[in-house]
Protein backbone atom coordinates (compact mmCIF):
# COMPACT_ATOMS: atom_id res chain seq x y z
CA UNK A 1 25.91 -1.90 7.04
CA UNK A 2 24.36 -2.15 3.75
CA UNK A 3 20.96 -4.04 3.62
CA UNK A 4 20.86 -6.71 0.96
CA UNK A 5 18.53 -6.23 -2.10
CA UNK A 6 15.62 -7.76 -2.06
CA UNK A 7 15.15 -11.29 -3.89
CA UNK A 8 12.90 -13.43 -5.76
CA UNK A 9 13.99 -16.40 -3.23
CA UNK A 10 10.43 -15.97 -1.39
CA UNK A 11 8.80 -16.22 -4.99
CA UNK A 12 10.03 -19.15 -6.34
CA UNK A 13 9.69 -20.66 -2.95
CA UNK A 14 6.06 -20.69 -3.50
CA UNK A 15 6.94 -22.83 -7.09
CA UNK A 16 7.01 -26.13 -4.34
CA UNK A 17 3.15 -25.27 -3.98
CA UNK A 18 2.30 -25.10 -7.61
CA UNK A 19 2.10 -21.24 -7.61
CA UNK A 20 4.07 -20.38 -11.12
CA UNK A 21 2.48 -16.55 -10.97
CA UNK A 22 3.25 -14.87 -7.60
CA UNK A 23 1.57 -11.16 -6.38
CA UNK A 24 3.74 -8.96 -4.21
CA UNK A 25 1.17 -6.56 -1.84
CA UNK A 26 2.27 -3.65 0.36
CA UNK A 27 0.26 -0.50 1.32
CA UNK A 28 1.28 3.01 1.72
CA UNK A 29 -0.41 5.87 3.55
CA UNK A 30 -1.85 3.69 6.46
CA UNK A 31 -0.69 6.08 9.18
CA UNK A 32 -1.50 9.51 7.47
CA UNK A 33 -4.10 12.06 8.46
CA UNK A 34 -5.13 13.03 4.93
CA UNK A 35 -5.89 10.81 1.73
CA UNK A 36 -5.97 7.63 1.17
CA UNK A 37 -4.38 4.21 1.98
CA UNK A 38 -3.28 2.96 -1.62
CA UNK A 39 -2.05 -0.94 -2.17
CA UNK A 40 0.45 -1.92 -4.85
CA UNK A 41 0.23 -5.67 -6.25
CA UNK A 42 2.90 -6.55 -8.28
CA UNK A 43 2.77 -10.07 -10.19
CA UNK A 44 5.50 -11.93 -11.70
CA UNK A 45 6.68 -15.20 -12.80
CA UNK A 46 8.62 -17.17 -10.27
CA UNK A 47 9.33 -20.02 -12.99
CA UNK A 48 11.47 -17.59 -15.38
CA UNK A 49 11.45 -14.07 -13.78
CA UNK A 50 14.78 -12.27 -13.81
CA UNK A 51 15.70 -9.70 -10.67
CA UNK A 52 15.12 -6.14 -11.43
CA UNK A 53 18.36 -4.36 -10.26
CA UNK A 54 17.57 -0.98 -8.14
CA UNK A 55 14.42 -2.17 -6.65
CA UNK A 56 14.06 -1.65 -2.44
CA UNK A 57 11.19 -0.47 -0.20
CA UNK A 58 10.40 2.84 -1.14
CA UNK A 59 11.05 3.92 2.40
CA UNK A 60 14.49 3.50 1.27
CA UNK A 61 14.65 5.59 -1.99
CA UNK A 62 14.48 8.93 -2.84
CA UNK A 63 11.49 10.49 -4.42
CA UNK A 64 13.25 10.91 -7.99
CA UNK A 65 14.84 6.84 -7.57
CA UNK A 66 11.17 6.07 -7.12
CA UNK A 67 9.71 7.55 -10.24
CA UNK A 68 12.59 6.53 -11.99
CA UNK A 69 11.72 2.59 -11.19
CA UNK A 70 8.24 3.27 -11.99
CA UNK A 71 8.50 2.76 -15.79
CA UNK A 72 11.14 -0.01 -15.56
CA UNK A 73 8.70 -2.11 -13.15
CA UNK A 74 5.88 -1.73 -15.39
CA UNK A 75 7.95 -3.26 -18.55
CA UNK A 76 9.49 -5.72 -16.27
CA UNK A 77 6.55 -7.47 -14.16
CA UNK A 78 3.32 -9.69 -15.97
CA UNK A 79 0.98 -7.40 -14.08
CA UNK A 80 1.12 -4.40 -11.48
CA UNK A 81 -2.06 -2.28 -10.12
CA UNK A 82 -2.97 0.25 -7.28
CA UNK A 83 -6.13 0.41 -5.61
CA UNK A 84 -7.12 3.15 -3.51
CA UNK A 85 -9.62 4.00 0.05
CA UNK A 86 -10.57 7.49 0.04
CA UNK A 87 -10.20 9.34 3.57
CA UNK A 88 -13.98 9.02 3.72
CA UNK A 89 -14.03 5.04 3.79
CA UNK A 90 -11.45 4.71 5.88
CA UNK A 91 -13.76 6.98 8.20
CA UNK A 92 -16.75 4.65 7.35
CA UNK A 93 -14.83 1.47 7.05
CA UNK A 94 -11.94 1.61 9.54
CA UNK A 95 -8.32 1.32 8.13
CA UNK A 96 -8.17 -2.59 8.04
CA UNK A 97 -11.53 -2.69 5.31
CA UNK A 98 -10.09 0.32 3.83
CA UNK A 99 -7.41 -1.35 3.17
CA UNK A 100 -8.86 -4.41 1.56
CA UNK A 101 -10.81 -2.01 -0.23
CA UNK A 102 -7.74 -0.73 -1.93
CA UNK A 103 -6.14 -3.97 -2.43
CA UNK A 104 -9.40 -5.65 -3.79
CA UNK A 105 -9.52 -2.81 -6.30
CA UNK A 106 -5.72 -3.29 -7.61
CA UNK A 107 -6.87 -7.30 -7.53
CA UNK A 108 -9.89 -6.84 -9.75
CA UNK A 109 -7.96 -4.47 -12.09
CA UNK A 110 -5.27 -7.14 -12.29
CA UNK A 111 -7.99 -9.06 -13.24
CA UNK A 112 -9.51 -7.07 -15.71
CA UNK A 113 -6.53 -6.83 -17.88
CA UNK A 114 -6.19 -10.93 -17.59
CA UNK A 115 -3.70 -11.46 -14.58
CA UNK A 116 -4.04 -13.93 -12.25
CA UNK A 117 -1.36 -15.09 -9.40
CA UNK A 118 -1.61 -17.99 -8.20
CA UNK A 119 -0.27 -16.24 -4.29
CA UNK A 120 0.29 -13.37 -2.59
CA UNK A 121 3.11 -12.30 -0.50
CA UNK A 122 1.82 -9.65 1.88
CA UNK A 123 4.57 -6.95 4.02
CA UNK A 124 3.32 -7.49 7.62
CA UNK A 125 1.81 -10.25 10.17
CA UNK A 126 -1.77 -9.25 9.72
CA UNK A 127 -3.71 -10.66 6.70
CA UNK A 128 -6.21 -7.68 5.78
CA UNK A 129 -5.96 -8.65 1.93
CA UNK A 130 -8.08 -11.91 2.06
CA UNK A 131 -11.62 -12.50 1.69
CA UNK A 132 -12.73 -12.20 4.96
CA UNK A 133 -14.98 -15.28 4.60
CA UNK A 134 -11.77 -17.70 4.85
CA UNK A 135 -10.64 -15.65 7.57
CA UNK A 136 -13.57 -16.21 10.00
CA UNK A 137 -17.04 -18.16 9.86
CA UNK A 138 -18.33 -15.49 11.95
CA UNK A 139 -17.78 -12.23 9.69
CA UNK A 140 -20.35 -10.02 8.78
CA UNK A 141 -21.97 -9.29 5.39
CA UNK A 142 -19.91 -6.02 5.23
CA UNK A 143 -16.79 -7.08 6.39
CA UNK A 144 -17.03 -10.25 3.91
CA UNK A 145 -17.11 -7.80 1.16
CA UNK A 146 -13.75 -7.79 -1.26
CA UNK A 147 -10.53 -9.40 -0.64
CA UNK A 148 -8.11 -12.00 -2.82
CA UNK A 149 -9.49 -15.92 -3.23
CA UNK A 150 -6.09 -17.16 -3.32
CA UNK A 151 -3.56 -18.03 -0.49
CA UNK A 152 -1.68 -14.63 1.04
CA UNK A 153 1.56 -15.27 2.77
CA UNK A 154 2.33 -12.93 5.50
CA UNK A 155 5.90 -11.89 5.99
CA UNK A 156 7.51 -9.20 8.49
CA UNK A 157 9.65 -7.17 6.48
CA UNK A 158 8.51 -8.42 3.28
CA UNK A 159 9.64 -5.23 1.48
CA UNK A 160 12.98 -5.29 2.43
CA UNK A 161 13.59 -8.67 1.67
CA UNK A 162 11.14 -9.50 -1.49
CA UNK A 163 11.70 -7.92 -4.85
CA UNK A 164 7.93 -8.01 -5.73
CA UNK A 165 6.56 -6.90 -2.69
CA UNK A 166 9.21 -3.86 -3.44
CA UNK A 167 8.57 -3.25 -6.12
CA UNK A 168 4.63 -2.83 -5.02
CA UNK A 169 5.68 -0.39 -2.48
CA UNK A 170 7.71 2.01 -4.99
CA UNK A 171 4.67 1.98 -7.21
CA UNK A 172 1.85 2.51 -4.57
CA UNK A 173 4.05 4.91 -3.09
CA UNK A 174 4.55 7.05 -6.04
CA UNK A 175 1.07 7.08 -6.83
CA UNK A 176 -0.36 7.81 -3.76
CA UNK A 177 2.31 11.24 -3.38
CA UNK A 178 0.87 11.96 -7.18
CA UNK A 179 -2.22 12.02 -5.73
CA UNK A 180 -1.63 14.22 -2.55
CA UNK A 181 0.55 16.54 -4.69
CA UNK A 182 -2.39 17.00 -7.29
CA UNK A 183 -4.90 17.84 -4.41
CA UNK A 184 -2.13 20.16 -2.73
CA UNK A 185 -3.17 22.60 -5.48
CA UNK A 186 -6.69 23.34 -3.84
CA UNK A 187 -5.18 23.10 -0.03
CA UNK A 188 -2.04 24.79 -0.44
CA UNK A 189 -1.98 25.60 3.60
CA UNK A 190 -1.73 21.94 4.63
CA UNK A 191 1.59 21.45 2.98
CA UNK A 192 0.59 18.04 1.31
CA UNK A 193 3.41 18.41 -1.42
CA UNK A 194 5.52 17.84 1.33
CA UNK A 195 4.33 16.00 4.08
CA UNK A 196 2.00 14.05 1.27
CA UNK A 197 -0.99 13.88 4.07
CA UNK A 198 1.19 12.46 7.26
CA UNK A 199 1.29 13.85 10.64
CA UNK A 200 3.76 16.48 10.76
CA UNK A 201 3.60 19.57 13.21
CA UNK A 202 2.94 21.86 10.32
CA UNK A 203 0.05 19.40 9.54
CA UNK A 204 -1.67 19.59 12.39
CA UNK A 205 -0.94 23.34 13.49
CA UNK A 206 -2.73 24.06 9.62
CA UNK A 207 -5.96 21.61 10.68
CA UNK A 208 -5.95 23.94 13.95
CA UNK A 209 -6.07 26.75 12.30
CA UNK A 210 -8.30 25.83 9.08
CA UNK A 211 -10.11 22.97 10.42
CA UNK A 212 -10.37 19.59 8.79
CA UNK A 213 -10.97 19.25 4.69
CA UNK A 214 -13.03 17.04 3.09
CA UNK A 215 -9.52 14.62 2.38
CA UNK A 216 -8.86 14.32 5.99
CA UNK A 217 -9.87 11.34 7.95
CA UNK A 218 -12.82 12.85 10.27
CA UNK A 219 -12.60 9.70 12.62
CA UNK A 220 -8.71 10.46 13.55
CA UNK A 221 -7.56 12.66 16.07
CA UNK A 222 -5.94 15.51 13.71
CA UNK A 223 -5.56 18.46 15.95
CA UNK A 224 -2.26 19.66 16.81
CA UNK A 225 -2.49 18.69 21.19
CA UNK A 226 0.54 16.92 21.93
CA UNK A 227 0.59 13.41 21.98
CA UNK A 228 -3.35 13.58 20.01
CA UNK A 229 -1.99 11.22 17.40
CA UNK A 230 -0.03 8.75 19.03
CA UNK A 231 -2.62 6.10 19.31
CA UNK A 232 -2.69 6.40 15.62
CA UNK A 233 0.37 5.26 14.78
CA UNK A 234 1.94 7.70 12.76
CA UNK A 235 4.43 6.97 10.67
CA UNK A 236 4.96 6.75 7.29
CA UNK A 237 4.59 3.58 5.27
């Protein structure tokens, strides 16, 4: 069975709230070994915003679909960004600041060029994209650092079933492959052109046999012993 496209029901939803400009937020390279976590935010008009045809998770494309979407979700949407955590933050952060990290730095780009929404949607159940100061009275100095000042919205399977948050996933995803591609050049014996930094055997037989580089997360388990990454959650996203 064919899944349905995704929708801008969730979107204008939001409308009942007084939220005209809605963000779309999903991550990408949260379970690799090697580069960074990257968030997409896509923004777009709930009020007047026409479906882009073509657009699902990336998960669910192939590489050439994706590229081929990126240019038509840049003309269609009022503002789109990726932010990025290098492997070494995520190593001095932990993945759930890294990640705000990255999605703070797609926000404040957003911002930057003069976009604000109003909301985000966010893929998932676990709100890492706020400003951890609305989250919890308790948070510390560092972990209050970055994050969105406007409402995120939490939804399982918010890819799959919300054309903005989609459409942030094909462009984070793209752009975080550019970048492990790119860096392939120097490394050539992990294989990141193909595995684009996750877990694969290959992947860790290579950090075996080369050790770690500098774009590897130090704080993971990376070696190739059976079963070393499973508390990692590998899988791609």
């Amino acid at each position: 069975m064919v899944a349905a496209a995704p929708t801008l029901a969730v979107e204008r939803a939001l409308m009942a709230s007084g939220c005209r400009f809605v963000a779309g937020a999903d991550e990408v390279g949260r379970g690799a070994l090697a580069g960074p976590v990257s968030v997409g935010i896509v923004v777009v008009d709930a009020s007047s915003q026409k479906p882009l045809a073509g657009v699902k998770d990336s998960k669910l494309l192939s590489a050439a679909e994706r590229e081929a979407l990126v240019p038509l979700i840049k003309q269609w949407a009022v503002g789109h960004a990726v932010g990025h955590a290098a492997a070494d933050e995520i190593d001095a952060l932990g993945l759930m600041a890294a990640l705000r990290l990255a999605g703070t730095r797609a926000w404040n780009f957003l911002l930057g060029s003069g976009v604000r929404a109003e909301a985000v949607i966010l893929d998932g159940n676990h709100d890492w994209l706020s400003a951890r100061e609305q989250l919890d009275l308790f948070a510390t100095s560092e972990d209050s650092e970055g994050g969105v000042d406007v409402p995120v919205h939490t939804k399982v399977k918010a890819d799959l079933q919300c054309l903005s948050v989609a459409a942030a996933s094909v462009l984070a995803k793209v752009e975080r492959d550019a970048l492990l591609v790119a860096l392939d050049g120097d490394h050539p014996q992990f294989a990141w052109k193909v595995n684009k930094g996750y877990a694969t055997t290959a992947h860790r037989a290579a950090i075996d046999q080369y050790g770690p580089s500098k774009w590897h997360r130090m704080s993971w388990r990376l070696g190739g012993t059976a079963g070393a990454n499973a508390a990692n959650g590998q899988v791609e996203g």
